[in-house]
N, C-alpha and C. Protein backbone atom coordinates (compact mmCIF):
# COMPACT_ATOMS: atom_id res chain seq x y z
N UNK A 1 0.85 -1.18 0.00
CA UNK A 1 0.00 0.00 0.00
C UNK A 1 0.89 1.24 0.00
N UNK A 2 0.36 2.15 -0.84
CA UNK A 2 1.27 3.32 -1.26
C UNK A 2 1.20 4.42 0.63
N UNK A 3 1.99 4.87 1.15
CA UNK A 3 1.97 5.97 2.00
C UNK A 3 2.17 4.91 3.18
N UNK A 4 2.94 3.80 3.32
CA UNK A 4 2.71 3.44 4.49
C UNK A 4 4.22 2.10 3.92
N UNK A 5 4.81 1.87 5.48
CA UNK A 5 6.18 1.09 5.32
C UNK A 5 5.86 -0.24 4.84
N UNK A 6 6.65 -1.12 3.91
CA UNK A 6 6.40 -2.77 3.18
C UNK A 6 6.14 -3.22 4.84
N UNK A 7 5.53 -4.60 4.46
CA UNK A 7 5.43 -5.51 5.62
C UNK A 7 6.94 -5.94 5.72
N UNK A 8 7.72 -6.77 4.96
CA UNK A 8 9.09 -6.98 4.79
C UNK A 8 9.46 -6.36 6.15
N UNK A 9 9.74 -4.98 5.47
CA UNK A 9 10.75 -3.87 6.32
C UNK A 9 10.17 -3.75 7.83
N UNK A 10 8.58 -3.61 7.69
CA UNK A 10 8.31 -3.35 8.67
C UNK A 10 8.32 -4.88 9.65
N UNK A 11 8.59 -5.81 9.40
CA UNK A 11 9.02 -7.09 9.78
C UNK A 11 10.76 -6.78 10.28
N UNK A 12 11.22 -6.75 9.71
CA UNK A 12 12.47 -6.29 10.13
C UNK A 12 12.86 -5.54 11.41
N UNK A 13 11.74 -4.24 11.24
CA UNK A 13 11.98 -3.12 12.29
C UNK A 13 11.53 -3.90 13.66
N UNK A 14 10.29 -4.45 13.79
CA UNK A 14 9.23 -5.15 14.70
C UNK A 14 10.59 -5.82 15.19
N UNK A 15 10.92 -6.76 14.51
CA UNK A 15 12.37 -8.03 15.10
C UNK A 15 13.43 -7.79 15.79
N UNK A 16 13.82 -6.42 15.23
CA UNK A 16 15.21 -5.54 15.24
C UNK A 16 14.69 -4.45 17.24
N UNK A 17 13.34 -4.60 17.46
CA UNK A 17 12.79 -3.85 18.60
C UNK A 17 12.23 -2.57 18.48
N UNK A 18 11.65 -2.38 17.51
CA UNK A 18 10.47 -0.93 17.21
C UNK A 18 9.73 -1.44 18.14
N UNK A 19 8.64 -0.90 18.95
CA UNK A 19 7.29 -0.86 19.59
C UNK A 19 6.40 -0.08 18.93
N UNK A 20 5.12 -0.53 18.87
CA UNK A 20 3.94 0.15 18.47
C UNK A 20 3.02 0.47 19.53
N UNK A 21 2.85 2.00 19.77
CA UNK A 21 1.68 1.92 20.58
C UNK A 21 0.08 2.58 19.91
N UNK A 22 -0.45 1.05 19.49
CA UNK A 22 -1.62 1.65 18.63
C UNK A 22 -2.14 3.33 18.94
N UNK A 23 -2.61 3.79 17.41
CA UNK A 23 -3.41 4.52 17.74
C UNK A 23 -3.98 4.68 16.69
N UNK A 24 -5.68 5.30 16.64
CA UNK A 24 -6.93 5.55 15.52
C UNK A 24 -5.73 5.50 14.37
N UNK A 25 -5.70 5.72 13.08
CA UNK A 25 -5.70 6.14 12.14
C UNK A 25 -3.71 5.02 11.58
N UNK A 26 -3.77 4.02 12.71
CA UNK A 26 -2.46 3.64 12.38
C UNK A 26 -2.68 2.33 10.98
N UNK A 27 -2.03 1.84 10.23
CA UNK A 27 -2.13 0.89 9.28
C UNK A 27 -1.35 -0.27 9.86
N UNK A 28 -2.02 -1.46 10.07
CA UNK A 28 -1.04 -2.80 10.52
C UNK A 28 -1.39 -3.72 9.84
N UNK A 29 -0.56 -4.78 9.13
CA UNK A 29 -0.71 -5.88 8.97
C UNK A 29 -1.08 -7.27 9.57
N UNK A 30 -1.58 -8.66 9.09
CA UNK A 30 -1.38 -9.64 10.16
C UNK A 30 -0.66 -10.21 8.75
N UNK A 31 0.32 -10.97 9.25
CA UNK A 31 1.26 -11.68 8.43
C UNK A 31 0.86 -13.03 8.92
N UNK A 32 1.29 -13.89 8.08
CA UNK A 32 1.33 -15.50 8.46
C UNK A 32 -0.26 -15.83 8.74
N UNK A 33 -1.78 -15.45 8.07
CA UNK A 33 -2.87 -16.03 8.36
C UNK A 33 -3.59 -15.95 7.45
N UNK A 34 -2.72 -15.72 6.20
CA UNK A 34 -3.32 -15.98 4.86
C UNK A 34 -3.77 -14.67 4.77
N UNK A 35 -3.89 -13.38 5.21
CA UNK A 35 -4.04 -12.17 5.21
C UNK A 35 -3.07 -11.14 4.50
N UNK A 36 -2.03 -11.45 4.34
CA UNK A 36 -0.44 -11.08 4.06
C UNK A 36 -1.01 -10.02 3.13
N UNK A 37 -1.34 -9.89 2.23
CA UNK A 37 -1.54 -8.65 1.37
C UNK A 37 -3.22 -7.66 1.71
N UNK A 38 -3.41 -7.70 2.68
CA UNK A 38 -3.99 -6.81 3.55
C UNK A 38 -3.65 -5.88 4.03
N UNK A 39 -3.94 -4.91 4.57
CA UNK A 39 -3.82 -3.52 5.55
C UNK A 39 -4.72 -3.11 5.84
N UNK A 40 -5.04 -3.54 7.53
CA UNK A 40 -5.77 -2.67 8.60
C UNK A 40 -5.27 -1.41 9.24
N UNK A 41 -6.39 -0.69 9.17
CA UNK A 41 -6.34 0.58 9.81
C UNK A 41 -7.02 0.52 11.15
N UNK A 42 -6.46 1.17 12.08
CA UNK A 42 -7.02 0.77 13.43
C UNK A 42 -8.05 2.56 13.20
N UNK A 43 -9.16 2.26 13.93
CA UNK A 43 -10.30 2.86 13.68
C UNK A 43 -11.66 3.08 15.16
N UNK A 44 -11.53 4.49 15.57
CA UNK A 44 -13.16 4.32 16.49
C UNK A 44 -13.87 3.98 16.02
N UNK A 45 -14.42 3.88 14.60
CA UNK A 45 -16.08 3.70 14.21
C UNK A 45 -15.35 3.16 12.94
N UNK A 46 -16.38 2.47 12.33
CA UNK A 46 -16.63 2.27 10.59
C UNK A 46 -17.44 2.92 10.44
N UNK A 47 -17.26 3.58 9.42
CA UNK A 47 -18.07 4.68 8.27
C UNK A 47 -18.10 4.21 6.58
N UNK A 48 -19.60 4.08 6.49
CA UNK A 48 -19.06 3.60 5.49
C UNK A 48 -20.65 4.27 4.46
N UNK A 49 -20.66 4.21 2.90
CA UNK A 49 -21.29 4.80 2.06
C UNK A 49 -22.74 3.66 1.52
N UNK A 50 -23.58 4.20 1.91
CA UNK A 50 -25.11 2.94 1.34
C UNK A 50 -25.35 3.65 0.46
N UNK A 51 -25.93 2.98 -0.25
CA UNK A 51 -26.90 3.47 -1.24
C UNK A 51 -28.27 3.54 -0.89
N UNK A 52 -28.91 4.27 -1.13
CA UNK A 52 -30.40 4.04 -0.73
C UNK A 52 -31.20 4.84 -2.16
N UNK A 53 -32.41 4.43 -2.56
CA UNK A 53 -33.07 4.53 -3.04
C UNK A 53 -33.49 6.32 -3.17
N UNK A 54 -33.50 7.05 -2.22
CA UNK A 54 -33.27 8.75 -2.56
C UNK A 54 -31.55 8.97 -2.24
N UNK A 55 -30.71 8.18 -2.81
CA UNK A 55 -29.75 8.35 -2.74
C UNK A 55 -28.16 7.79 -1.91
N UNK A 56 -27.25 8.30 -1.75
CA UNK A 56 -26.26 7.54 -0.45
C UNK A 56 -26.41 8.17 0.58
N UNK A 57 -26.40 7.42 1.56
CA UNK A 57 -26.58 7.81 2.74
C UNK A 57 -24.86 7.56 3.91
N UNK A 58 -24.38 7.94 4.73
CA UNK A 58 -22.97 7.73 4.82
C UNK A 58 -23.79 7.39 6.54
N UNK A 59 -23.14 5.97 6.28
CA UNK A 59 -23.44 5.39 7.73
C UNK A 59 -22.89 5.17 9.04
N UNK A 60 -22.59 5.30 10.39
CA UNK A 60 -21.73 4.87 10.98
C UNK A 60 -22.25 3.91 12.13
N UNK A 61 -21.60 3.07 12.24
CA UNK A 61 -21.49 1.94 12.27
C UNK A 61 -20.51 1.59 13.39
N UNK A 62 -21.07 0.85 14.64
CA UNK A 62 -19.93 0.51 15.64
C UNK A 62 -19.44 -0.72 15.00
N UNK A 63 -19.65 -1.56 14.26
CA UNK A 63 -19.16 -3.02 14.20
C UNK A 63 -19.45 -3.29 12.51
N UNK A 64 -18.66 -4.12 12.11
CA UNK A 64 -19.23 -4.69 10.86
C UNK A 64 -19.73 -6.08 10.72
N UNK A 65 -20.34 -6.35 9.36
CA UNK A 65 -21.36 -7.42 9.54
C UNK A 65 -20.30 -8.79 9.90
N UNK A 66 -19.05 -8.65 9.69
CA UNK A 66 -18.40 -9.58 9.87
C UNK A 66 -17.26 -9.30 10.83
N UNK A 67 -16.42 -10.57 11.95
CA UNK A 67 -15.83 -10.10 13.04
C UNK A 67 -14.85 -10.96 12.97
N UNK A 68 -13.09 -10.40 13.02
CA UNK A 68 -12.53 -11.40 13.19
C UNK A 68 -12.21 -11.15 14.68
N UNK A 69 -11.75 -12.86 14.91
CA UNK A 69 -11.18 -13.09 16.25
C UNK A 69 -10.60 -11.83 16.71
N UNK A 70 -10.56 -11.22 18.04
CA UNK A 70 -9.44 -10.67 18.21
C UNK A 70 -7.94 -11.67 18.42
N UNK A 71 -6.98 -10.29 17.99
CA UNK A 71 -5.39 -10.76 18.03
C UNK A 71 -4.64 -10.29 18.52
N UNK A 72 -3.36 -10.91 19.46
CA UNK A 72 -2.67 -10.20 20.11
C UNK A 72 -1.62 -8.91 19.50
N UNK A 73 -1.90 -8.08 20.06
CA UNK A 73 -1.24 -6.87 19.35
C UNK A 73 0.74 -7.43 18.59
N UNK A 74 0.99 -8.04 19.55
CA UNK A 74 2.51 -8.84 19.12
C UNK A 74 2.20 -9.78 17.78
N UNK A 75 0.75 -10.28 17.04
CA UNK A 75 0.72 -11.07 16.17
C UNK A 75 0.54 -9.81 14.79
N UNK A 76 0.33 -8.45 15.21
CA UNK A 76 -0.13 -7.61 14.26
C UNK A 76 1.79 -6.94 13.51
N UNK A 77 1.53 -6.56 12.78
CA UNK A 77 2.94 -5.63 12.53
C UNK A 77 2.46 -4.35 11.81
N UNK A 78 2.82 -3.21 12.92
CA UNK A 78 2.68 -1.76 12.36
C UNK A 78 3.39 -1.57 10.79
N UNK A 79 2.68 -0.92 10.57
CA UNK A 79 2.84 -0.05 9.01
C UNK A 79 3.18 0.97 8.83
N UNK A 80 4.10 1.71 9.47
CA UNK A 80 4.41 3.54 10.05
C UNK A 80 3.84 3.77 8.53
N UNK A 81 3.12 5.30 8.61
CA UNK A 81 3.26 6.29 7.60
C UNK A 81 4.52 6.94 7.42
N UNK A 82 4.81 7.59 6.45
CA UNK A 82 6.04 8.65 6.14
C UNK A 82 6.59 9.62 7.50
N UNK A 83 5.25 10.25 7.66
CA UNK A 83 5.35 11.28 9.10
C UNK A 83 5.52 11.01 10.49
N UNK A 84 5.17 9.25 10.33
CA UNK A 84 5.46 8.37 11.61
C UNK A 84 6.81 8.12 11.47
N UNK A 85 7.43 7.41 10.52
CA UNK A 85 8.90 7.30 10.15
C UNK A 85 9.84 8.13 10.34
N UNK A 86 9.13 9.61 10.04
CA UNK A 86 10.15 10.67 9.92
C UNK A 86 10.18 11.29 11.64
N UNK A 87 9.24 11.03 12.33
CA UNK A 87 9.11 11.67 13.71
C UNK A 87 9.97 10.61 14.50
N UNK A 88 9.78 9.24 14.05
CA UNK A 88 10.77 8.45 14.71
C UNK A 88 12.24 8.38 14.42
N UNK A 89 12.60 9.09 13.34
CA UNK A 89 14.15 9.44 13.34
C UNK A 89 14.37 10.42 14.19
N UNK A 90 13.22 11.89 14.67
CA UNK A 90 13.48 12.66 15.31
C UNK A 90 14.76 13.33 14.75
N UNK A 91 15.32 14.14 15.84
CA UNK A 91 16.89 14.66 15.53
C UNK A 91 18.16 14.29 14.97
N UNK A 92 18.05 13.36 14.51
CA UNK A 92 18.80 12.12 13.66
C UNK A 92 18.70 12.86 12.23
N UNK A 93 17.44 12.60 11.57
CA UNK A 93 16.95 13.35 10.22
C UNK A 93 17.74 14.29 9.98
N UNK A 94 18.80 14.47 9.00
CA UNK A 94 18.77 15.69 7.85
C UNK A 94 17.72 15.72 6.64
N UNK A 95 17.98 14.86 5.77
CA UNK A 95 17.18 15.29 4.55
C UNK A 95 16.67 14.07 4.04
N UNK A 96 15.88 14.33 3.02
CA UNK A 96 15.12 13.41 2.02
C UNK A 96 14.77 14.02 0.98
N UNK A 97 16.01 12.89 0.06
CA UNK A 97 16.17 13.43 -1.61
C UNK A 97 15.93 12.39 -2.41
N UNK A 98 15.18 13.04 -3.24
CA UNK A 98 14.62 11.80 -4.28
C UNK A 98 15.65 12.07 -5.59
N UNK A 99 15.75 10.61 -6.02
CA UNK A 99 16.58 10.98 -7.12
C UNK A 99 15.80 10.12 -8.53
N UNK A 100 16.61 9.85 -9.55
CA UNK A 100 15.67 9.62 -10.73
C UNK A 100 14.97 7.92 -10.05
N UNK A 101 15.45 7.76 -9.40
CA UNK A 101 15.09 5.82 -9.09
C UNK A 101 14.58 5.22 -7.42
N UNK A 102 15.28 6.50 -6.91
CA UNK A 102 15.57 6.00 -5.25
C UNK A 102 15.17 7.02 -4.41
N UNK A 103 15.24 7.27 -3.40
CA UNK A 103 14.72 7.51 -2.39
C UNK A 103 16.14 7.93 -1.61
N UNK A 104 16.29 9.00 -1.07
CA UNK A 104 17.57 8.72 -0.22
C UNK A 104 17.33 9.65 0.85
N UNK A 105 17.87 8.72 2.44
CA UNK A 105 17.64 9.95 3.33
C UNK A 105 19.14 9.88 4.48
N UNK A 106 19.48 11.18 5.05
CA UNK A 106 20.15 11.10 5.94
C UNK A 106 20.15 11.40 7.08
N UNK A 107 20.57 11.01 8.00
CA UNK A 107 20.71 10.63 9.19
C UNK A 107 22.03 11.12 9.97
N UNK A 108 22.07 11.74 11.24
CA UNK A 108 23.77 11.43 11.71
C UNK A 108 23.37 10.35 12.91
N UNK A 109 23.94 9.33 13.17
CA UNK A 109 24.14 8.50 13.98
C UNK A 109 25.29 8.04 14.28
N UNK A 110 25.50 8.21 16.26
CA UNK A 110 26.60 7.54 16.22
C UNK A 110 27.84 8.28 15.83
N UNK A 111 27.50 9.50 16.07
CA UNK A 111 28.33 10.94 15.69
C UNK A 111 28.94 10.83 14.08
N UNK A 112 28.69 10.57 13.39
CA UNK A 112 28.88 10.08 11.91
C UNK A 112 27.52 10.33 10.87
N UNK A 113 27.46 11.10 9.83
CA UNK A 113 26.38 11.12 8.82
C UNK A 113 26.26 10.09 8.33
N UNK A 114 24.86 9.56 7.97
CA UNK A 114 24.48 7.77 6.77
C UNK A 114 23.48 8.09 5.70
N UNK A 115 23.84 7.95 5.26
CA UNK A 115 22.61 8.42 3.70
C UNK A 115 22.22 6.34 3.25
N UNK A 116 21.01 6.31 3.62
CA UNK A 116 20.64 4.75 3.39
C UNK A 116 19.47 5.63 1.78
N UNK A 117 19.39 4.21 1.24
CA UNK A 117 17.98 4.26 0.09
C UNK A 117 16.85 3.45 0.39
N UNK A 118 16.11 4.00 -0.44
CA UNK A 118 14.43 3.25 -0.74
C UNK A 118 14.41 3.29 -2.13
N UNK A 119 13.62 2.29 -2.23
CA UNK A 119 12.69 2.56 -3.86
C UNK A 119 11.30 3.80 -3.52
N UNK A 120 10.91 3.92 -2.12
CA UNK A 120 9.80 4.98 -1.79
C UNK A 120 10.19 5.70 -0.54
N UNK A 121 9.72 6.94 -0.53
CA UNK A 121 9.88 7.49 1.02
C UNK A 121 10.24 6.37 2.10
N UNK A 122 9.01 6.31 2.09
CA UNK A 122 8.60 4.76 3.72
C UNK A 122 10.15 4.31 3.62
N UNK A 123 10.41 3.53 2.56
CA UNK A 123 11.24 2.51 2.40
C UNK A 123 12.70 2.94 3.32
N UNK A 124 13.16 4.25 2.52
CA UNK A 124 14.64 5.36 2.83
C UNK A 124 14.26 5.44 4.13
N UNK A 125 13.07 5.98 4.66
CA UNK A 125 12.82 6.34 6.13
C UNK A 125 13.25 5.09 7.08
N UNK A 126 12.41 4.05 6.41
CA UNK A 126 12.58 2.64 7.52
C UNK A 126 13.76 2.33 7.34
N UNK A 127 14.57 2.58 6.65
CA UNK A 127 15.93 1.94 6.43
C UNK A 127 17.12 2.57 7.49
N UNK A 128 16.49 4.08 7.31
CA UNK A 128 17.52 4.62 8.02
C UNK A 128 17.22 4.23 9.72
N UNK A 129 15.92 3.71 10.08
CA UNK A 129 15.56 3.71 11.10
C UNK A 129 16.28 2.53 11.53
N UNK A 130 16.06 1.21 10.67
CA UNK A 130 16.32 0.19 10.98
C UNK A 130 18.32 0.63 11.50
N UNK A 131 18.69 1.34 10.80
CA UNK A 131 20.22 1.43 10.94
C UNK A 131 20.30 2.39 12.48
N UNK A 132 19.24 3.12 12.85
CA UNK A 132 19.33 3.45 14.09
C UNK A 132 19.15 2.50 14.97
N UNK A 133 18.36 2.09 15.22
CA UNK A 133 17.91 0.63 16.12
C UNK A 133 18.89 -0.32 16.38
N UNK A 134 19.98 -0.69 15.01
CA UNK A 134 20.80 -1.75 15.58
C UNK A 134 22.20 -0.48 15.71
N UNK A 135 22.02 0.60 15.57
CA UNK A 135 23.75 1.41 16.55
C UNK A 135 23.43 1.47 17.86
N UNK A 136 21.38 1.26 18.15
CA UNK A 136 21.39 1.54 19.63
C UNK A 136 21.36 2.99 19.82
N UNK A 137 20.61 4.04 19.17
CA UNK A 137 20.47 4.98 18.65
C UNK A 137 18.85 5.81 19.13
N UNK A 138 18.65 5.99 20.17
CA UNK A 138 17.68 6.42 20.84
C UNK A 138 17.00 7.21 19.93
């Protein structure tokens, strides 16, 4: 899904010790339940568009007609957005430059500058993150 980190990477980060602390509007995956090319959005309400006969009507809705099990938040894997990615580099972040193919962002960590790539934002962002996480890089 475009605006939000691969499961891959974001598999990586989860392993490597990211924490997620849900909130409304976050995107997570469930991997491994035949779901894999899915993305949930965690959500107060469903809202959603009927049709009705003088027209659509926009409904909201505590529940939908269908319910999965709940799952333990450790079986889910967050999906950071761009602005989640980029707030979790925090003071680390210099820049993000796109070039004809890639994605490139930098970082100083570890008293040293790192310019990592993506093929997309998310990607450069999680990358550089993932390279914070294993210097131990608050």
């Amino acid at each position: 899904m475009e605006g939000v980190l691969s499961v891959p990477l974001a598999i990586r980060l989860h392993d490597a010790g990211l924490r997620w602390k849900p909130a409304p509007g976050d995107h997570f995956a469930i991997p491994d339940r035949d779901l894999d090319d899915e993305v949930f959005v965690l959500s107060n309400m469903v809202i959603a568009v009927y049709e009705q006969p003088d027209g659509p009507v926009i409904g909201f809705n505590g529940t939908t007609e269908w319910a999965m099990d709940d799952i333990e938040q450790s079986e889910a894997i967050w999906l950071p957005r761009e602005d989640q990615l980029r707030e979790l580099l925090g003071a680390t972040f210099h820049m993000l430059e796109r070039s004809q193919m890639e994605f490139r962002v930098e970082i100083t960590a570890a008293g040293r500058r790192l310019s990592v790539e993506g093929g997309t934002a998310e990607e450069a962002y999680g990358a550089a993150l993932l390279e914070l996480i294993r210097l131990g890089v608050d």
